[in-house]
PDB file of N, CA and C in Angstrom:
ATOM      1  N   UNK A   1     105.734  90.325  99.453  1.00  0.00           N
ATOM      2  CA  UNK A   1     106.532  90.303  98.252  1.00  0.00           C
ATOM      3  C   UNK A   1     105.926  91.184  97.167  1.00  0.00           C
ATOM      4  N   UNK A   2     104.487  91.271  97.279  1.00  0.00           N
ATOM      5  CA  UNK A   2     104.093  92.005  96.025  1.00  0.00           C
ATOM      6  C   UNK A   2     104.179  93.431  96.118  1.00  0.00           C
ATOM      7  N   UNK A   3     104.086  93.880  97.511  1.00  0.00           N
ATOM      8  CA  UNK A   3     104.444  95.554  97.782  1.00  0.00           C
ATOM      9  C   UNK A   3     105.941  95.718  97.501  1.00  0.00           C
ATOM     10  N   UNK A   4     106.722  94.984  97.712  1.00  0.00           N
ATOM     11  CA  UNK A   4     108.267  95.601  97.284  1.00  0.00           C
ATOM     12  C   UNK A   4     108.163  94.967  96.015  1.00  0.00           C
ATOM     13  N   UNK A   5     107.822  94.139  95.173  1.00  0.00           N
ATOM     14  CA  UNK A   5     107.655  94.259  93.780  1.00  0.00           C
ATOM     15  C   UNK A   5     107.148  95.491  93.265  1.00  0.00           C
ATOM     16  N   UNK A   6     106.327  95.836  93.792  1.00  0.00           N
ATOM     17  CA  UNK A   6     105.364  97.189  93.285  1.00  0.00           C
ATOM     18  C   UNK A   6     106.256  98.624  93.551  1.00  0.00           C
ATOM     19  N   UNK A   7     107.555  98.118  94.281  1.00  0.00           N
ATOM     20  CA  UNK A   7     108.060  99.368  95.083  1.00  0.00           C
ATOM     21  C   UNK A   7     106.687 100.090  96.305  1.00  0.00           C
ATOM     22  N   UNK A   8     106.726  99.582  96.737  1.00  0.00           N
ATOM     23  CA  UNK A   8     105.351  99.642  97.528  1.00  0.00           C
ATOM     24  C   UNK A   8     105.868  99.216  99.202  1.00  0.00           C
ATOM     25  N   UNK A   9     107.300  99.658  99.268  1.00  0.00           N
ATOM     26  CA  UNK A   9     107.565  98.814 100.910  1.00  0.00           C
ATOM     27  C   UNK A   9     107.041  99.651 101.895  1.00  0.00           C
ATOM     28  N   UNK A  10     106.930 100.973 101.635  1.00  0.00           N
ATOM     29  CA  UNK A  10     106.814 102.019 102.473  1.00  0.00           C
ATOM     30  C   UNK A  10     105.499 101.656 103.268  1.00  0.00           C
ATOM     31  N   UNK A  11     104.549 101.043 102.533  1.00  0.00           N
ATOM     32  CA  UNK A  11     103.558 100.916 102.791  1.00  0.00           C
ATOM     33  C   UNK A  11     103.093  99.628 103.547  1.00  0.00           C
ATOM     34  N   UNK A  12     104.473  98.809 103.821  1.00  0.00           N
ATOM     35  CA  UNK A  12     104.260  97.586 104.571  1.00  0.00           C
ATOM     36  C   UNK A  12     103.152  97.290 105.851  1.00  0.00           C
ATOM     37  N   UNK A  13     104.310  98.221 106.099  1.00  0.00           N
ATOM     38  CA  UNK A  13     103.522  98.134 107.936  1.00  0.00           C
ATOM     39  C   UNK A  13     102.266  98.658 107.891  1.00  0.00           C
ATOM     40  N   UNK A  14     101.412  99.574 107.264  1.00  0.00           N
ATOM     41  CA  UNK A  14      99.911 100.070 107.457  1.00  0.00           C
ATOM     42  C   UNK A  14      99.653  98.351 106.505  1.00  0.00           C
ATOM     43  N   UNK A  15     100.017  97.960 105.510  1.00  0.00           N
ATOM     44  CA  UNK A  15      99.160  97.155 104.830  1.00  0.00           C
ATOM     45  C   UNK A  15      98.758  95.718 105.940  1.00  0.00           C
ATOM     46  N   UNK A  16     100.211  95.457 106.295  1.00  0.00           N
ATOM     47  CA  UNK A  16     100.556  94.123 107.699  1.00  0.00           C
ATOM     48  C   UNK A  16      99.086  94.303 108.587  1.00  0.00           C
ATOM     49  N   UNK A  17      99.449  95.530 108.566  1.00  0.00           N
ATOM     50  CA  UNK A  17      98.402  95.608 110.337  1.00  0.00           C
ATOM     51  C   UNK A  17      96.938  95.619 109.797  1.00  0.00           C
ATOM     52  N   UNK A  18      96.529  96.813 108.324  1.00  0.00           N
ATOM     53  CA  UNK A  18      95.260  96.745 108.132  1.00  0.00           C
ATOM     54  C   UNK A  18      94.317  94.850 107.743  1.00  0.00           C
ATOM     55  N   UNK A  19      96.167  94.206 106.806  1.00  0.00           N
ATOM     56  CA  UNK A  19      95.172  92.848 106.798  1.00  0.00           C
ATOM     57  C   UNK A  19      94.737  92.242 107.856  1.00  0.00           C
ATOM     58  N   UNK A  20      95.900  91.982 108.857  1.00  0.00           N
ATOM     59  CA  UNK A  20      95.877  91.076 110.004  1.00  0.00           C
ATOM     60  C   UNK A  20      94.470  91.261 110.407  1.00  0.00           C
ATOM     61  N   UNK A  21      93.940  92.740 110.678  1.00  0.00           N
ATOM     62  CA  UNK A  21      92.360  93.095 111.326  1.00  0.00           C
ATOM     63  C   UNK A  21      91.243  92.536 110.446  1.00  0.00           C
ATOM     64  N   UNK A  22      91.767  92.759 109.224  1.00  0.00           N
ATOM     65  CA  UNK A  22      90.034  91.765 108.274  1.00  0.00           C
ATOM     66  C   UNK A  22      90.360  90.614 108.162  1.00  0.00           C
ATOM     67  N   UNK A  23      91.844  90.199 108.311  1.00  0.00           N
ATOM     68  CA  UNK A  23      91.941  88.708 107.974  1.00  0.00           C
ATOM     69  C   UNK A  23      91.264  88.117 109.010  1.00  0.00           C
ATOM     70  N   UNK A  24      91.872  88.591 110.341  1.00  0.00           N
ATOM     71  CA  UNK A  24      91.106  88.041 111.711  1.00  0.00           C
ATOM     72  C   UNK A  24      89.818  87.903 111.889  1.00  0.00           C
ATOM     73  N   UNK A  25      88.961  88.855 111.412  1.00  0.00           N
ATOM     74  CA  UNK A  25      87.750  88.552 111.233  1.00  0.00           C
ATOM     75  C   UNK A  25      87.056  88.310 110.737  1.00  0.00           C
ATOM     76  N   UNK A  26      87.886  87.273 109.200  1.00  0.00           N
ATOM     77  CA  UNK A  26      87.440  86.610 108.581  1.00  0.00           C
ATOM     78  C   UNK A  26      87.733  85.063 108.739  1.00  0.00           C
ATOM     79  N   UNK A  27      89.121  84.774 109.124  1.00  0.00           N
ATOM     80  CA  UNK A  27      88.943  83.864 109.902  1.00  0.00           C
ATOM     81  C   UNK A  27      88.115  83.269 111.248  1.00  0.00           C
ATOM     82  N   UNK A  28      87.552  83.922 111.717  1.00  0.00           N
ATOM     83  CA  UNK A  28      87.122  84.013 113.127  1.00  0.00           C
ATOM     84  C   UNK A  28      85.434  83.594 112.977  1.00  0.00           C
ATOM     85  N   UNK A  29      85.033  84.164 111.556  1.00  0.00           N
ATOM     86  CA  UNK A  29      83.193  83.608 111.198  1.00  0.00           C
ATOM     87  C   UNK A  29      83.373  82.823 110.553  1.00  0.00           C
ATOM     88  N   UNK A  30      84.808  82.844 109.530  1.00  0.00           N
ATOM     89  CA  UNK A  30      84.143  81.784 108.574  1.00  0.00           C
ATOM     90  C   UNK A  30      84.516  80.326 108.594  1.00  0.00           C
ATOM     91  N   UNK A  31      83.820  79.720 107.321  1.00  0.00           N
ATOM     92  CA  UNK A  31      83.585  78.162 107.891  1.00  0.00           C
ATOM     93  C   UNK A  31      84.855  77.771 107.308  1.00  0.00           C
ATOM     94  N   UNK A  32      84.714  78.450 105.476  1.00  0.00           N
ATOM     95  CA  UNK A  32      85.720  77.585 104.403  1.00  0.00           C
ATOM     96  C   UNK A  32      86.951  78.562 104.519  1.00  0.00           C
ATOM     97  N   UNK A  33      87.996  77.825 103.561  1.00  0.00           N
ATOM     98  CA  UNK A  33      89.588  78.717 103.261  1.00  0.00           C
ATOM     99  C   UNK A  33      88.754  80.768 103.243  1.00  0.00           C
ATOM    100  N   UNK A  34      89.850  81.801 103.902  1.00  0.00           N
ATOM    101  CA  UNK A  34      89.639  83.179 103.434  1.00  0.00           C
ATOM    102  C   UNK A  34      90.749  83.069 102.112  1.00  0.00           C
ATOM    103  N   UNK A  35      90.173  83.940 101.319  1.00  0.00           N
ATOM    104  CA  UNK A  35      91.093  84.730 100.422  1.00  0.00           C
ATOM    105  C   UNK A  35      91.565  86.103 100.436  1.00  0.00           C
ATOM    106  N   UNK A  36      93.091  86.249  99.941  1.00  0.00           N
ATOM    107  CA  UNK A  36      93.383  87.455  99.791  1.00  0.00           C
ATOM    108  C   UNK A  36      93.691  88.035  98.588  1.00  0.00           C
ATOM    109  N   UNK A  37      93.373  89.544  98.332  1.00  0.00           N
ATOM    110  CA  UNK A  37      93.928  89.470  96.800  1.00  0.00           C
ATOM    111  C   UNK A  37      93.880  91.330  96.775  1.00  0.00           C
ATOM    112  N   UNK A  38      95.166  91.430  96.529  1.00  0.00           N
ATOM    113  CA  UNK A  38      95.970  92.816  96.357  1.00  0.00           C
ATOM    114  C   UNK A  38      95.954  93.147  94.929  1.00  0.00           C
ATOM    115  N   UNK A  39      95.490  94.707  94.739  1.00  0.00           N
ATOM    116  CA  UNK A  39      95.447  94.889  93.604  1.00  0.00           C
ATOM    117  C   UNK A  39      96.113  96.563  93.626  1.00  0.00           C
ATOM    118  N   UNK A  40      97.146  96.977  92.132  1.00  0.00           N
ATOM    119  CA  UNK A  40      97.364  98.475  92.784  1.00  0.00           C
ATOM    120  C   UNK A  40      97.303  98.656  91.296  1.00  0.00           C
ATOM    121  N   UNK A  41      96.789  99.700  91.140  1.00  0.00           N
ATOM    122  CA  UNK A  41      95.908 100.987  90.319  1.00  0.00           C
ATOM    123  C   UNK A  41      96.932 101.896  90.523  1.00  0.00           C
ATOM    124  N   UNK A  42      95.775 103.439  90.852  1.00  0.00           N
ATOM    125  CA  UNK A  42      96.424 104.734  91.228  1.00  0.00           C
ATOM    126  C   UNK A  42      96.496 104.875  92.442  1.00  0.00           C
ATOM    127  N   UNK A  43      95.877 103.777  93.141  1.00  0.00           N
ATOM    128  CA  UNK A  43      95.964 103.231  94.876  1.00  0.00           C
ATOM    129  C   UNK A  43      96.059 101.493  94.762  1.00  0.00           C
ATOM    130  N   UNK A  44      96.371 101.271  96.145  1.00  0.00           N
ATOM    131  CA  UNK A  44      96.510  99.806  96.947  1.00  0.00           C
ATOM    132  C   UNK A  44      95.402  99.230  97.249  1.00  0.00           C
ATOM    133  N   UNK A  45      94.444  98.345  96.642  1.00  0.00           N
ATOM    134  CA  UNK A  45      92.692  97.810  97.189  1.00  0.00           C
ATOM    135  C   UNK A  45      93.532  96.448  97.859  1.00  0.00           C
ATOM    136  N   UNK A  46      93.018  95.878  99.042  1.00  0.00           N
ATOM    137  CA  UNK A  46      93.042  94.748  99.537  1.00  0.00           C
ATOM    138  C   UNK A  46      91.558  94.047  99.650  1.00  0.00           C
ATOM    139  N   UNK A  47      91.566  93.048  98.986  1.00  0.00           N
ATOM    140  CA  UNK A  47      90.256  92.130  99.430  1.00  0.00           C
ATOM    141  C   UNK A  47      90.267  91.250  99.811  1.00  0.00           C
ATOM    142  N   UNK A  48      89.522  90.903 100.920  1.00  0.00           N
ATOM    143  CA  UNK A  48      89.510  89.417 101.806  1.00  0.00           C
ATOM    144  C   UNK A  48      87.861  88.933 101.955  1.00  0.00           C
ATOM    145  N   UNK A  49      88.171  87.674 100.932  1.00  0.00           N
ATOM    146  CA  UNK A  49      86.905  87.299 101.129  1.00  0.00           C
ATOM    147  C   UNK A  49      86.845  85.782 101.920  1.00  0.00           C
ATOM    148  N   UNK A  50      85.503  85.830 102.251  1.00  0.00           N
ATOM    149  CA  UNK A  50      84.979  84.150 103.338  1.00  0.00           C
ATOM    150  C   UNK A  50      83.621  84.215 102.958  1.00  0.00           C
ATOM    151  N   UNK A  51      83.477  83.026 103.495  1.00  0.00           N
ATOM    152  CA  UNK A  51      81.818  82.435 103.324  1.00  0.00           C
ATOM    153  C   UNK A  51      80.995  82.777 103.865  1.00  0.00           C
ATOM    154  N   UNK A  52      80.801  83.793 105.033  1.00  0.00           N
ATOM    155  CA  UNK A  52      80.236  84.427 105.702  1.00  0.00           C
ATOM    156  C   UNK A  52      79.292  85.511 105.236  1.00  0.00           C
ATOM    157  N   UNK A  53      77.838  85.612 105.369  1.00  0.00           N
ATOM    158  CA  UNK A  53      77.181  86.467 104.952  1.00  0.00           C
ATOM    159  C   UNK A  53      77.241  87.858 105.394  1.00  0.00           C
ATOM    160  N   UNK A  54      77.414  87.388 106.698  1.00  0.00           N
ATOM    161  CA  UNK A  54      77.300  88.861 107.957  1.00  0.00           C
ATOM    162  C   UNK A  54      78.681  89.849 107.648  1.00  0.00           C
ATOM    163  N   UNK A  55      77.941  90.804 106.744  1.00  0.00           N
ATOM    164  CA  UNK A  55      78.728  91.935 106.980  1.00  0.00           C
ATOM    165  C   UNK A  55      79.192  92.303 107.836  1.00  0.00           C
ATOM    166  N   UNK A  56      80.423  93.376 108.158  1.00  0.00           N
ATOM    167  CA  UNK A  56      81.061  93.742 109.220  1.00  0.00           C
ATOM    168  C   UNK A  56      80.285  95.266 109.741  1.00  0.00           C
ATOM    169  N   UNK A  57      80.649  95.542 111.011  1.00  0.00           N
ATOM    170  CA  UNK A  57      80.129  97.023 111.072  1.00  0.00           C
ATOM    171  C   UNK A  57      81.183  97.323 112.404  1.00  0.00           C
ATOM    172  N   UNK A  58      81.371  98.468 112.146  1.00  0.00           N
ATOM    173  CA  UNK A  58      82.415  99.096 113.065  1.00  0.00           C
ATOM    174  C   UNK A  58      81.574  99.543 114.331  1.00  0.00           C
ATOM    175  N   UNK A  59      82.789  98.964 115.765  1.00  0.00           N
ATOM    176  CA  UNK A  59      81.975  99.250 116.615  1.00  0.00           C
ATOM    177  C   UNK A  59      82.810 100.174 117.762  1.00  0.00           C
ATOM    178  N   UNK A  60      82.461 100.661 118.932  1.00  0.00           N
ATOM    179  CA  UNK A  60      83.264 101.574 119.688  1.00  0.00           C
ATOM    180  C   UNK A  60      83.442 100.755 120.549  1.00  0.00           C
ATOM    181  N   UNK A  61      84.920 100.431 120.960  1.00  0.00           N
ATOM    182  CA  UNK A  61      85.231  99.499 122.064  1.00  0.00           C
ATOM    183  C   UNK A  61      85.172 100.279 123.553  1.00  0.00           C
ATOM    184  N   UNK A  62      85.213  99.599 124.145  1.00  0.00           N
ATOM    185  CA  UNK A  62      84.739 100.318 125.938  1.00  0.00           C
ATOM    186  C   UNK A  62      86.293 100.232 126.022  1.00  0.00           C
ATOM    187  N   UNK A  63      86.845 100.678 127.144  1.00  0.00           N
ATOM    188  CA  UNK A  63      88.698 100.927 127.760  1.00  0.00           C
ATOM    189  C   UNK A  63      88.984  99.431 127.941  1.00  0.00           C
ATOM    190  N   UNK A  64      87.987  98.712 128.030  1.00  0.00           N
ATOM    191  CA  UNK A  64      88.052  97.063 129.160  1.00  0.00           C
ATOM    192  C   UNK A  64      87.938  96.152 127.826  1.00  0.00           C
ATOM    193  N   UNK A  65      87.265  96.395 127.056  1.00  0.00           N
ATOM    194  CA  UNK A  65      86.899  95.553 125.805  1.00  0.00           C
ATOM    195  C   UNK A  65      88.197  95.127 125.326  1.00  0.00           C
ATOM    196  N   UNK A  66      88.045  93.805 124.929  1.00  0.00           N
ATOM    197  CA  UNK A  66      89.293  93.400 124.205  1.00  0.00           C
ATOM    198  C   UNK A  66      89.081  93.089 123.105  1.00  0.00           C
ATOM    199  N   UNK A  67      88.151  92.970 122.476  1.00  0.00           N
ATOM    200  CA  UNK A  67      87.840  93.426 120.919  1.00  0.00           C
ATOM    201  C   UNK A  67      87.099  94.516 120.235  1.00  0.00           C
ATOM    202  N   UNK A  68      86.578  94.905 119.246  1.00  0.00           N
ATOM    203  CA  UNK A  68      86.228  95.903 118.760  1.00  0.00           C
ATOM    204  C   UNK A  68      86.970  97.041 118.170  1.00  0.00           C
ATOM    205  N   UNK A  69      88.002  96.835 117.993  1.00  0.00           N
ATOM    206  CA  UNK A  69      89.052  98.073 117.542  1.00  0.00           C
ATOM    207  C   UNK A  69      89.564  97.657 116.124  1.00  0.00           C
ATOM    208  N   UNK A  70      89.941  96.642 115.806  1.00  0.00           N
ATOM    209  CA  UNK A  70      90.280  95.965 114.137  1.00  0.00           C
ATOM    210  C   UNK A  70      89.563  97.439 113.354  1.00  0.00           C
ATOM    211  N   UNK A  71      88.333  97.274 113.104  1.00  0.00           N
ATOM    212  CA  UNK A  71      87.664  98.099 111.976  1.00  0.00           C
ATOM    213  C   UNK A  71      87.677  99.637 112.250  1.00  0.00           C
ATOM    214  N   UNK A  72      87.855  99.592 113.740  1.00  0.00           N
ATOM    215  CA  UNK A  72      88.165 101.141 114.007  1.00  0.00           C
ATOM    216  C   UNK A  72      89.777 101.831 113.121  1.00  0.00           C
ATOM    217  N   UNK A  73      90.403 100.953 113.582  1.00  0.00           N
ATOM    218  CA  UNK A  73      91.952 101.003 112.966  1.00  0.00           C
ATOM    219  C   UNK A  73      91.937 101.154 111.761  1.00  0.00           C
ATOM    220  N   UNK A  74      90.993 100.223 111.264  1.00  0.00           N
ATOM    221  CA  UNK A  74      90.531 100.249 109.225  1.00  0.00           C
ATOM    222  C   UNK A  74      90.538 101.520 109.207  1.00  0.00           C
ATOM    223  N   UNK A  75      89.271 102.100 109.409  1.00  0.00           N
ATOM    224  CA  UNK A  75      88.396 103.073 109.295  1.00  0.00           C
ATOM    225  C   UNK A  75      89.421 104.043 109.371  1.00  0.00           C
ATOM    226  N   UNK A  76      90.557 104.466 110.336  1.00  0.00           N
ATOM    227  CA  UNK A  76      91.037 105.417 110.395  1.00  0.00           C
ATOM    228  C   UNK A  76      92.266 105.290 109.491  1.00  0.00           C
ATOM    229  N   UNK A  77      93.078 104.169 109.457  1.00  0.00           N
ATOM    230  CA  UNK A  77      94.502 104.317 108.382  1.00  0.00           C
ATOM    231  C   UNK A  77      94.305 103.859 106.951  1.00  0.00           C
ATOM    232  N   UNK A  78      92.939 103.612 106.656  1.00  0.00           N
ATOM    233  CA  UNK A  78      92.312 103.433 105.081  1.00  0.00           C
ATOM    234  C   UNK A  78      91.782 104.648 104.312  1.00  0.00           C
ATOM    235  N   UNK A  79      92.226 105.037 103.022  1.00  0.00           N
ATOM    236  CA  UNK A  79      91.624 105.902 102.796  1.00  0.00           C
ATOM    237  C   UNK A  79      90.009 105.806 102.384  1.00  0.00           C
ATOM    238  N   UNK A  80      89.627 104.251 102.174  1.00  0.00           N
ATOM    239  CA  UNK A  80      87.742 104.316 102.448  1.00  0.00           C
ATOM    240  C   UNK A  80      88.092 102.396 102.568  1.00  0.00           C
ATOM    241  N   UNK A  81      87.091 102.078 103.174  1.00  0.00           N
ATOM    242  CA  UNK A  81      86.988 100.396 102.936  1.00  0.00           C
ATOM    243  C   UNK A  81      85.242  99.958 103.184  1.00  0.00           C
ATOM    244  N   UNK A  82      85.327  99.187 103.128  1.00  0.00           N
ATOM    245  CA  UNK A  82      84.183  98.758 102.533  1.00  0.00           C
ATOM    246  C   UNK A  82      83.340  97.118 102.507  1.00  0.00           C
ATOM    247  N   UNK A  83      82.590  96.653 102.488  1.00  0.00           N
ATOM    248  CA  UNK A  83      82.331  95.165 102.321  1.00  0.00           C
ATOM    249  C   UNK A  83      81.031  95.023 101.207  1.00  0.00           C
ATOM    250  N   UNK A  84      81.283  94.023 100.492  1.00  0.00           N
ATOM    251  CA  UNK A  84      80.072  93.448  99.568  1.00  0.00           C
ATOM    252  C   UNK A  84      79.877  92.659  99.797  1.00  0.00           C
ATOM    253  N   UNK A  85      78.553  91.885  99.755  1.00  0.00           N
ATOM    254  CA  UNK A  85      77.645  90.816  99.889  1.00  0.00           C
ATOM    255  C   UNK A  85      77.540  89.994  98.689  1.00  0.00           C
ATOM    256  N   UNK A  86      78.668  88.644  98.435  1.00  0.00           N
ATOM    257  CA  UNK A  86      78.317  87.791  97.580  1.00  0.00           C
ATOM    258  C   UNK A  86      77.390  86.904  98.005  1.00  0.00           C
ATOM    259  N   UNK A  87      77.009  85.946  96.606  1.00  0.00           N
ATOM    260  CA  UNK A  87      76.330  84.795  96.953  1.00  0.00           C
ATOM    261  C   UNK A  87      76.580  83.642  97.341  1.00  0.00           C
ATOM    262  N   UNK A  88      78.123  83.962  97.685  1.00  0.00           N
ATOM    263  CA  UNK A  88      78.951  83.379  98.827  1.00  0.00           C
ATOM    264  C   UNK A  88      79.655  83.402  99.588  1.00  0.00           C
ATOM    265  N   UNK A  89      79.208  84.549 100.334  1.00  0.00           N
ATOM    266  CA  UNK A  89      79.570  85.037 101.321  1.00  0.00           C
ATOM    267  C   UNK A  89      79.936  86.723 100.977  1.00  0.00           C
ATOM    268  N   UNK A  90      81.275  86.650 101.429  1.00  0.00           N
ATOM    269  CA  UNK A  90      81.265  88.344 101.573  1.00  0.00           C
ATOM    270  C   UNK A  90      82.804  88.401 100.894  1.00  0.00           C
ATOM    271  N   UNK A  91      83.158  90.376 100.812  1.00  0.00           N
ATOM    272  CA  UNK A  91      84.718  90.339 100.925  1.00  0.00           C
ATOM    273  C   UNK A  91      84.714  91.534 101.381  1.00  0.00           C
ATOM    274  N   UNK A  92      85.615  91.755 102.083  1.00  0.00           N
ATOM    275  CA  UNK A  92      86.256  93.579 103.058  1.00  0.00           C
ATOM    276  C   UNK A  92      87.072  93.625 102.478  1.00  0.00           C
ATOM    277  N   UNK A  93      86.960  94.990 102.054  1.00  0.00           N
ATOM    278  CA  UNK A  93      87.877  95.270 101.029  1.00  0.00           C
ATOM    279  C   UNK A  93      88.550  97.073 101.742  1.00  0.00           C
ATOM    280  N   UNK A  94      90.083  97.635 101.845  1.00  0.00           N
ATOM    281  CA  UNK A  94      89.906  98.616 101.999  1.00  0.00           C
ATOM    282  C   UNK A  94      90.979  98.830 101.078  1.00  0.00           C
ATOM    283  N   UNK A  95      91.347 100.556 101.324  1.00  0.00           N
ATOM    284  CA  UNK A  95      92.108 100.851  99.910  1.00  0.00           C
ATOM    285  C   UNK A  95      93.437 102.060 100.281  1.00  0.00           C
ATOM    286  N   UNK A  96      94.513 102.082 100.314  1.00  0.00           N
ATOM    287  CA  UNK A  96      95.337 103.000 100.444  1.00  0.00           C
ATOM    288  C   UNK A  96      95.970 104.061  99.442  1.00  0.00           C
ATOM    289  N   UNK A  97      96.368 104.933  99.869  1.00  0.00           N
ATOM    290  CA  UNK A  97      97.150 106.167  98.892  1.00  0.00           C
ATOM    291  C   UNK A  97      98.054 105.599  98.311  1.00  0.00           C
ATOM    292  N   UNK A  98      98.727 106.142  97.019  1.00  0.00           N
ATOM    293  CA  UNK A  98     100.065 105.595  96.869  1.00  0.00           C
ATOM    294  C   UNK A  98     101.071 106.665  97.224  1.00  0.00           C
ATOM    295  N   UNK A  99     102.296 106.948  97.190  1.00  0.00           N
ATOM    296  CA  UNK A  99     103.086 108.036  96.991  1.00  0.00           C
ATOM    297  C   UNK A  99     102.488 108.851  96.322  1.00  0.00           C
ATOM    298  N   UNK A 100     102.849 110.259  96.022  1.00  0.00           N
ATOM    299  CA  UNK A 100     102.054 110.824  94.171  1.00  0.00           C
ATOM    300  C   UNK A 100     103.281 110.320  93.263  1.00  0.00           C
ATOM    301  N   UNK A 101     104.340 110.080  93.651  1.00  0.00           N
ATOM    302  CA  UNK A 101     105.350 109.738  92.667  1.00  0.00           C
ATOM    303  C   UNK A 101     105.190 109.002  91.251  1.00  0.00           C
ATOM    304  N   UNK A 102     104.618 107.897  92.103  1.00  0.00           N
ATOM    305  CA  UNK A 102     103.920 106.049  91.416  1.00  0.00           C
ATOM    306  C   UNK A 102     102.856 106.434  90.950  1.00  0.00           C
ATOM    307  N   UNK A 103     102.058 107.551  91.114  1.00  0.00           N
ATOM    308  CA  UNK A 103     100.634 107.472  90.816  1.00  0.00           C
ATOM    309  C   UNK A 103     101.177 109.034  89.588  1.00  0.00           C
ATOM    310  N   UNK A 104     101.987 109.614  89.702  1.00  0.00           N
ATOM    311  CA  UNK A 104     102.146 110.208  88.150  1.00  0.00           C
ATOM    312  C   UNK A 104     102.802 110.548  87.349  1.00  0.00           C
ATOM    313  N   UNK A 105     102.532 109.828  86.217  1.00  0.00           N
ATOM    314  CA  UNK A 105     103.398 109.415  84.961  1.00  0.00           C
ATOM    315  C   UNK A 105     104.482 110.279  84.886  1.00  0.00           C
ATOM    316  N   UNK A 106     105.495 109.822  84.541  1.00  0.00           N
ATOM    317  CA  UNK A 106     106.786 110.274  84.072  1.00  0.00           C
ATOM    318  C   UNK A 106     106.851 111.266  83.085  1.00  0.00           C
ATOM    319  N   UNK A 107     107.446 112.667  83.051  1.00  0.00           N
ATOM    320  CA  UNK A 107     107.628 113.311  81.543  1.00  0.00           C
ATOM    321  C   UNK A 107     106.897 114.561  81.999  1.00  0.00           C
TER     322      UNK A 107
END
């Protein structure tokens, strides 16, 4: 709802797929509720935080592997993402383009 509030639909499907991959692997370590929280600037930041200390790190999946690709996927349809280390836990955060339309002013 908040990307087509934002006029931001275009951007559904990369946003759908990039959360589902940090949400998943934030559900998957952590103990308590994850959070999400969308923010748009002159770009799209998504942050998902959990209680989990252990940073993420991107890894190269083998042909047979059935995990390891989430952060690869980040890595490639994000224009940068990222994780910080709270003192309770963590949040992955990555960040998308906007149109240039939305991103400059009218006139």
């Amino acid at each position: 709802r908040a990307l087509s509030r934002w006029g931001l639909d275009d951007l559904s499907d990369s946003v759908e797929l990039l959360v589902s991959e940090v949400v998943t692997n934030a559900v998957r370590y952590a103990e308590r509720p994850v959070t999400l929280r969308l923010l748009r600037t002159d770009l799209l930041r998504c942050e998902v935080g959990d209680d989990s200390p252990q940073l993420p790190r991107q890894r190269r999946a083998r042909l047979m592997d059935e995990g390891g690709r989430g952060l690869f996927l980040v890595n490639g349809l994000a224009r940068r993402w990222g994780a910080t280390r709270l003192s309770t836990g963590k949040v992955v955060w990555f960040e998308l383009g906007l149109r240039p339309s939305l991103t400059t002013p009218p006139g």
